[in-house]
C-alpha atoms as a PDB file:
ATOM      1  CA  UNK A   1     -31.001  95.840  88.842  1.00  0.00           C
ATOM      2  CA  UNK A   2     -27.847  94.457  90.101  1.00  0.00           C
ATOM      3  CA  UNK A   3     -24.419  94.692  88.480  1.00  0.00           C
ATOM      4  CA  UNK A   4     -24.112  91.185  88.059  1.00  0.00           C
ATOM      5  CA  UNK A   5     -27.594  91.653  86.077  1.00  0.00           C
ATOM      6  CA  UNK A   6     -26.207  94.656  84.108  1.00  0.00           C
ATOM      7  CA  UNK A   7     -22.782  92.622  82.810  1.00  0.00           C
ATOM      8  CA  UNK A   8     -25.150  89.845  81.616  1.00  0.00           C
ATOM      9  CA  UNK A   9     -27.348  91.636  80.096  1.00  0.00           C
ATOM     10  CA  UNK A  10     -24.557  93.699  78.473  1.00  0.00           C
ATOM     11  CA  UNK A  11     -22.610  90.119  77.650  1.00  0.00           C
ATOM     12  CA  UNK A  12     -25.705  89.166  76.093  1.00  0.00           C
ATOM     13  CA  UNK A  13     -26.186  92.739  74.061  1.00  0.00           C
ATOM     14  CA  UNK A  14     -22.855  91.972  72.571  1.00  0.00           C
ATOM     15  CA  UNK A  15     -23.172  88.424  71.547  1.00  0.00           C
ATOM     16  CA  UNK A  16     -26.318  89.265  69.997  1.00  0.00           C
ATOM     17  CA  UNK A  17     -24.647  91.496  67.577  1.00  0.00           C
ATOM     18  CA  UNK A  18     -22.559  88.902  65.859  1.00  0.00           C
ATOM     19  CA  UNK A  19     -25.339  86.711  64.741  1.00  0.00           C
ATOM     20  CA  UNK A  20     -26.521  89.718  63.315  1.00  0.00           C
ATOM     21  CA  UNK A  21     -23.382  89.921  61.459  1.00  0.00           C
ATOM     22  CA  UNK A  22     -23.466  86.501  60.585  1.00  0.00           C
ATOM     23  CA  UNK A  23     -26.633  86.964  59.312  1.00  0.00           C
ATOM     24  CA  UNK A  24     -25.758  89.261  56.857  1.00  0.00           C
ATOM     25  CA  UNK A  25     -22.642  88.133  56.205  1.00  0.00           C
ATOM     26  CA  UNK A  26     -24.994  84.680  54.884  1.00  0.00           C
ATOM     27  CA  UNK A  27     -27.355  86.788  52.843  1.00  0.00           C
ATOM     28  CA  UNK A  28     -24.640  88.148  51.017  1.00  0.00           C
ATOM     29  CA  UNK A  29     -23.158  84.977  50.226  1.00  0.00           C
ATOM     30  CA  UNK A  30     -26.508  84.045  48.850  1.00  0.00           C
ATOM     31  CA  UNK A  31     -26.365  86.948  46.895  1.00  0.00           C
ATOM     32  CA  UNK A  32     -23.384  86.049  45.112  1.00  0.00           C
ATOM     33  CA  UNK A  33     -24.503  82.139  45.068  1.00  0.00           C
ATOM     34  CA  UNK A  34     -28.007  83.442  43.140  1.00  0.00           C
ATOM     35  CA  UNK A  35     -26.555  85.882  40.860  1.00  0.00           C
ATOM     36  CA  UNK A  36     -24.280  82.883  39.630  1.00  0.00           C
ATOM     37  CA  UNK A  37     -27.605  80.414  39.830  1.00  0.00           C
ATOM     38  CA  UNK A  38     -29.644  82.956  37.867  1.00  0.00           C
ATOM     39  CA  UNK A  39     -26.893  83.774  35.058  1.00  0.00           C
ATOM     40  CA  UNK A  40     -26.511  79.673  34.749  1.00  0.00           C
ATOM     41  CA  UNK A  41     -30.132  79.188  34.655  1.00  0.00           C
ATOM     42  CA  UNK A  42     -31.255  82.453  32.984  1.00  0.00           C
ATOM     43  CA  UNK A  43     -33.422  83.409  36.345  1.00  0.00           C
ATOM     44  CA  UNK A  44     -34.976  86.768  36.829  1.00  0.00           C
ATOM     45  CA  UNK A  45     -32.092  88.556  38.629  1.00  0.00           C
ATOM     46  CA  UNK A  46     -34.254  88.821  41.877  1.00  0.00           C
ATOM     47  CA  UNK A  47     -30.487  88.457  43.827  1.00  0.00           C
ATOM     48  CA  UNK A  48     -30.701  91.999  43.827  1.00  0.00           C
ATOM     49  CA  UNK A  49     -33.294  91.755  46.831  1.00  0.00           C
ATOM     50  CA  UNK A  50     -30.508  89.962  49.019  1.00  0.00           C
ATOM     51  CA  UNK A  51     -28.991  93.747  49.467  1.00  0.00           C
ATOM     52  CA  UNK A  52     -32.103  95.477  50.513  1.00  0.00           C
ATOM     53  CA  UNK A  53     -32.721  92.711  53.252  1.00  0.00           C
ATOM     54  CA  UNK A  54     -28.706  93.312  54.706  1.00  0.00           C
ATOM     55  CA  UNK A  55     -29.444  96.812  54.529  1.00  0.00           C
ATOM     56  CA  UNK A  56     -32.314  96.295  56.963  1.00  0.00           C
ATOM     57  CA  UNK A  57     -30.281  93.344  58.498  1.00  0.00           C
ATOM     58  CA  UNK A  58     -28.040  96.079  59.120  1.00  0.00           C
ATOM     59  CA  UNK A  59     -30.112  98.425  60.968  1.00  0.00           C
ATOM     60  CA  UNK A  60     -31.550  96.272  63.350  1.00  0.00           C
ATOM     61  CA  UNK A  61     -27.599  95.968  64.069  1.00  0.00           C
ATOM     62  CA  UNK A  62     -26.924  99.227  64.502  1.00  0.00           C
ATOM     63  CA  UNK A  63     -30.020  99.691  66.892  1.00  0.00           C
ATOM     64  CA  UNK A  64     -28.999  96.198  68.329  1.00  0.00           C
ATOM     65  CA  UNK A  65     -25.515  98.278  69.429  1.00  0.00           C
ATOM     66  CA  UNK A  66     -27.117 101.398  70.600  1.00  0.00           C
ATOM     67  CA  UNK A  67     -29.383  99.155  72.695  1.00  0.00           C
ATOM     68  CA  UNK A  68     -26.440  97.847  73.939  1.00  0.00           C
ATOM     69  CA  UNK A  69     -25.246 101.165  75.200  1.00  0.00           C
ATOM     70  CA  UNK A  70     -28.256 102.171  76.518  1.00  0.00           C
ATOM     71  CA  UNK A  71     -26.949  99.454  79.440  1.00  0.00           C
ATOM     72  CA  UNK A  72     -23.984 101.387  80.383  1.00  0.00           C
ATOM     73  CA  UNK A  73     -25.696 104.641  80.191  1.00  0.00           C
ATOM     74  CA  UNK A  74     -27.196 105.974  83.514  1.00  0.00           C
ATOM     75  CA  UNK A  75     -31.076 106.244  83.385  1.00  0.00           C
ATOM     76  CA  UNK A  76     -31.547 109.905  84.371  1.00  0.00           C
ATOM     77  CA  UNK A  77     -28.727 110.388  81.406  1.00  0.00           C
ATOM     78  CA  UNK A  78     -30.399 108.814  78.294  1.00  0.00           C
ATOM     79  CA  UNK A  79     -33.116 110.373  75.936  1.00  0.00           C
ATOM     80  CA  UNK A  80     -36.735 109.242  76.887  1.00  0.00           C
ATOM     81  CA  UNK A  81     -36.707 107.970  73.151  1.00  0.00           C
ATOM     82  CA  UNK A  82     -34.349 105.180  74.041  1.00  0.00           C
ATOM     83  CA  UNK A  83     -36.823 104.251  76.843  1.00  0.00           C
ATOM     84  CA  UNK A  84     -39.092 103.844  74.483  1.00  0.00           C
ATOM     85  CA  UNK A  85     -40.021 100.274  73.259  1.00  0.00           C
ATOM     86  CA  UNK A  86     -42.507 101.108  69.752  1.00  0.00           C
ATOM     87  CA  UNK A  87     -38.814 102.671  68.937  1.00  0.00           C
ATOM     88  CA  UNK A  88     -37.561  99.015  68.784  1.00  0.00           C
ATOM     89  CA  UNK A  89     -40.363  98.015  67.805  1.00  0.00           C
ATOM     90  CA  UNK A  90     -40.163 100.156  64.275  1.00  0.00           C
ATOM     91  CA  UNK A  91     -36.578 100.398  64.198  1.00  0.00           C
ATOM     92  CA  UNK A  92     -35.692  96.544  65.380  1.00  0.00           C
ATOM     93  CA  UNK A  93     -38.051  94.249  65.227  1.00  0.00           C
ATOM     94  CA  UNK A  94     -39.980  95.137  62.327  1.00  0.00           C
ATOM     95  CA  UNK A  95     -36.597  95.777  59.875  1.00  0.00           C
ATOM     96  CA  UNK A  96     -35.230  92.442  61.106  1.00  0.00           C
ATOM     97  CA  UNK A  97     -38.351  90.591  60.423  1.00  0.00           C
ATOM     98  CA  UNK A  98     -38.439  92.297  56.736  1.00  0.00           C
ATOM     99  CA  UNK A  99     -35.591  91.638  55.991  1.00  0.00           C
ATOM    100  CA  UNK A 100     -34.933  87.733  56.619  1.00  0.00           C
ATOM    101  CA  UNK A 101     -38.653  87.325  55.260  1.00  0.00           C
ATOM    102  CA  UNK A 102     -37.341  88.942  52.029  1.00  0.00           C
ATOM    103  CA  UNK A 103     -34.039  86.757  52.457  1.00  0.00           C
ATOM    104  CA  UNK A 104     -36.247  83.471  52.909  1.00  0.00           C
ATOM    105  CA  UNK A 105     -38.668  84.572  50.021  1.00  0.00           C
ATOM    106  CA  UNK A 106     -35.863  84.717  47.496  1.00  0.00           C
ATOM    107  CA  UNK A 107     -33.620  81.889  48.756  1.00  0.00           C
ATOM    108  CA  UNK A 108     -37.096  80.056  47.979  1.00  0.00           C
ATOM    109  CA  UNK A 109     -37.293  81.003  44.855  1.00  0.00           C
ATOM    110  CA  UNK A 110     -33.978  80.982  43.695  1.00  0.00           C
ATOM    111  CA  UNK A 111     -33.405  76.830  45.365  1.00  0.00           C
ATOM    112  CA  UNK A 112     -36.851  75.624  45.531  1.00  0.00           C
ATOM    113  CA  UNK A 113     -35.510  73.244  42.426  1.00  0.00           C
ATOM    114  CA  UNK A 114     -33.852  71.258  45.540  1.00  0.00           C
ATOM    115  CA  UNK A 115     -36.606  70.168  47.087  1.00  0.00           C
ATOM    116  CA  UNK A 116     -38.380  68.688  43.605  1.00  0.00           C
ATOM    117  CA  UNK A 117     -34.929  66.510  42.790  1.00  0.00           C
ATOM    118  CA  UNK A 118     -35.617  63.477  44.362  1.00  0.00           C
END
């Protein structure tokens, strides 16, 4: 791999992070926005939910950034676990899918009423 490869894919690596962030950063301002729907409309508190999906948010970040050092590191250097891709698999991809599914499946419940106003 070249160096000009490397930078972009290290670029990229970084970037990626802060839709992560935003991501969160969104479910937790639909946290607060369902917790004040729910009191109003005397909901099941299901809000709650919102946290557990940007604590998983949040550890597809924090695998996100050690990905993103695994591209500075120098291959005979890192541990063959970083190599590795069911550990992004389990650790990544699966916690990141989780957790916007549980983000979509409350933000469903919680403004569903939207869609019905006509």
């Amino acid at each position: 791999m070249t160096g000009a490869e490397t930078s972009l894919k290290i670029v990229g690596a970084i970037l990626g992070t802060f839709g992560l962030i935003a991501l969160m950063y969104a479910l937790l301002i639909l946290a607060q926005l369902g917790k004040k729907l729910g009191a109003v409309t005397k909901m099941r508190a299901t809000y709650q939910g919102y946290y557990a999906a940007v604590v998983l948010v949040g550890l597809a970040l924090v695998l996100r950034l050690v990905r993103a050092s695994v591209f500075w590191a120098k291959r005979d250097t890192l541990p063959s676990a970083l190599n590795e891709p069911l550990l992004y698999l389990f650790l990544y991809h699966i916690p990141l899918a989780v957790g916007v599914t549980i983000g979509l499946a409350i933000t469903w419940y919680y403004w569903k009423w939207l869609l019905k106003e006509r």
